[in-house]
Protein backbone atom coordinates (compact mmCIF):
# COMPACT_ATOMS: atom_id res chain seq x y z
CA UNK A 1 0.00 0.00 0.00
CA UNK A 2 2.95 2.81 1.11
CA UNK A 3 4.49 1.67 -2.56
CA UNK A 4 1.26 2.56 -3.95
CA UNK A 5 1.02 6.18 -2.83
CA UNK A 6 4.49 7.10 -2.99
CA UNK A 7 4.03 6.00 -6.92
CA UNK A 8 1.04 7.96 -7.00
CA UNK A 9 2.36 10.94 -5.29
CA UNK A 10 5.38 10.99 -7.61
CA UNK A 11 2.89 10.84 -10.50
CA UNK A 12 1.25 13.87 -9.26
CA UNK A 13 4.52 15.68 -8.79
CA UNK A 14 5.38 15.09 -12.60
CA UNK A 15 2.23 16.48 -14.09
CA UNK A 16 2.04 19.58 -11.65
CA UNK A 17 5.95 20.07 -12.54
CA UNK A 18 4.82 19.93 -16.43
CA UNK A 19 2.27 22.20 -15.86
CA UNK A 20 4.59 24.86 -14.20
CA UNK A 21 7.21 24.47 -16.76
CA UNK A 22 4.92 25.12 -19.22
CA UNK A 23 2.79 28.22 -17.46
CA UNK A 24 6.77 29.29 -17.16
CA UNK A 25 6.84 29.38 -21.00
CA UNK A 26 3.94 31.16 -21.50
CA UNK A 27 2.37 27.66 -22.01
CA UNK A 28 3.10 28.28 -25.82
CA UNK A 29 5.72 29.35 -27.95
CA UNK A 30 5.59 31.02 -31.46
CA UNK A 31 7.81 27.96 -32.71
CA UNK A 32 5.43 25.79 -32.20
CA UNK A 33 2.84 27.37 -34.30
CA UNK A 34 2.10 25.40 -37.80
CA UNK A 35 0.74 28.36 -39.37
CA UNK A 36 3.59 30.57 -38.14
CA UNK A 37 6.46 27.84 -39.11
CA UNK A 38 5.11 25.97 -42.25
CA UNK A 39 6.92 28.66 -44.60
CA UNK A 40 10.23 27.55 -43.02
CA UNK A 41 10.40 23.80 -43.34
CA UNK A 42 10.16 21.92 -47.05
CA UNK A 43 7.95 19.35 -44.81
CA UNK A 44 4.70 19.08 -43.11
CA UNK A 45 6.60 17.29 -39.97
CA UNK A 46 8.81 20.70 -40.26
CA UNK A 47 11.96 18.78 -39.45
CA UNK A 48 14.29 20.09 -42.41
CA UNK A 49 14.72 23.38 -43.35
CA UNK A 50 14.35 25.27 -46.47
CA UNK A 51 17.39 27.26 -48.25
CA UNK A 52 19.06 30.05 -46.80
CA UNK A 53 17.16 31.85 -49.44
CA UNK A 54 13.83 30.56 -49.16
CA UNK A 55 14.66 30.78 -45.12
CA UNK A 56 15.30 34.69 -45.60
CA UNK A 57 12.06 35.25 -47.58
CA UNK A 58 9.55 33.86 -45.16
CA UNK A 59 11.59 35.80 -42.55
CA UNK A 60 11.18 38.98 -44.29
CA UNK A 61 7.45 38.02 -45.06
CA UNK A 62 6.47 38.30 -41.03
CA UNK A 63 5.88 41.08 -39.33
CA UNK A 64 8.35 42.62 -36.91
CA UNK A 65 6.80 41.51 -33.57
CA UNK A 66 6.16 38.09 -34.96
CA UNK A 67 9.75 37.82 -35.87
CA UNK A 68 10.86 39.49 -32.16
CA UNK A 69 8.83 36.80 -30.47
CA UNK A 70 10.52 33.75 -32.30
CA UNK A 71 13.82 35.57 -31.43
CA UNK A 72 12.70 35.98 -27.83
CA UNK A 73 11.88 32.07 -27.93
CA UNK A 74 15.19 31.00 -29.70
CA UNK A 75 16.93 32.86 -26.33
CA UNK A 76 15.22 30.72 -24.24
CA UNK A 77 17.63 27.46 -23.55
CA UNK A 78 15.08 24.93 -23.17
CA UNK A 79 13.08 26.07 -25.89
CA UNK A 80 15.96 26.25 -28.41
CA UNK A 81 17.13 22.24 -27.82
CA UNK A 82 13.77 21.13 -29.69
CA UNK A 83 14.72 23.89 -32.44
CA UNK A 84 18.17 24.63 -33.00
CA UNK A 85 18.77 24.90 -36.36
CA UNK A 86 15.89 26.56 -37.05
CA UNK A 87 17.44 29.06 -34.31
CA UNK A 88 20.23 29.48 -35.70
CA UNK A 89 19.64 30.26 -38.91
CA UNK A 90 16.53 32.99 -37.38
CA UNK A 91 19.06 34.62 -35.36
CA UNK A 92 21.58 35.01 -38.17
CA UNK A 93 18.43 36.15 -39.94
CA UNK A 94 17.17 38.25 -37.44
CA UNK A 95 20.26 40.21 -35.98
């Protein structure tokens, strides 16, 4: 029975530590927008990335604030391991 509710306690822990994480995050970043990010990729899974040219035209084709909040994302460590190259190649973009 004790193993029992120290498994279920530890389950609880993990979701409400998600949760914060994410509320930490704003719950949502702009690279993880479809709409936002589909000009970017040459795939619907958005794993590999277009040209440095194609790259620069959807870049230019957002608007400033959209392209300060991926910026403002890409700075953020955790957020930038699950999108690195695509960071990369917006800040080099991007200033």
């Amino acid at each position: 029975m004790n193993f029992k509710m120290l498994a279920m306690s530890a389950m609880a822990l993990s979701m409400v530590t998600g949760t914060a994480l994410a509320a930490s995050n704003g719950g949502t970043s702009a690279l993880d927008d479809p709409a936002k990010m589909s000009p970017f990729f040459t795939d619907a899974g958005m794993k590999t990335l277009r040209s440095e040219a194609d790259f620069k035209t959807a870049w230019k084709s957002m608007k400033p604030d959209e392209q300060k909040a991926v910026l403002k994302d890409c700075g953020d460590t955790t957020i930038n391991k699950s999108h690195a190259d695509f960071c990369a190649m917006a800040k080099m973009m991007g200033g």
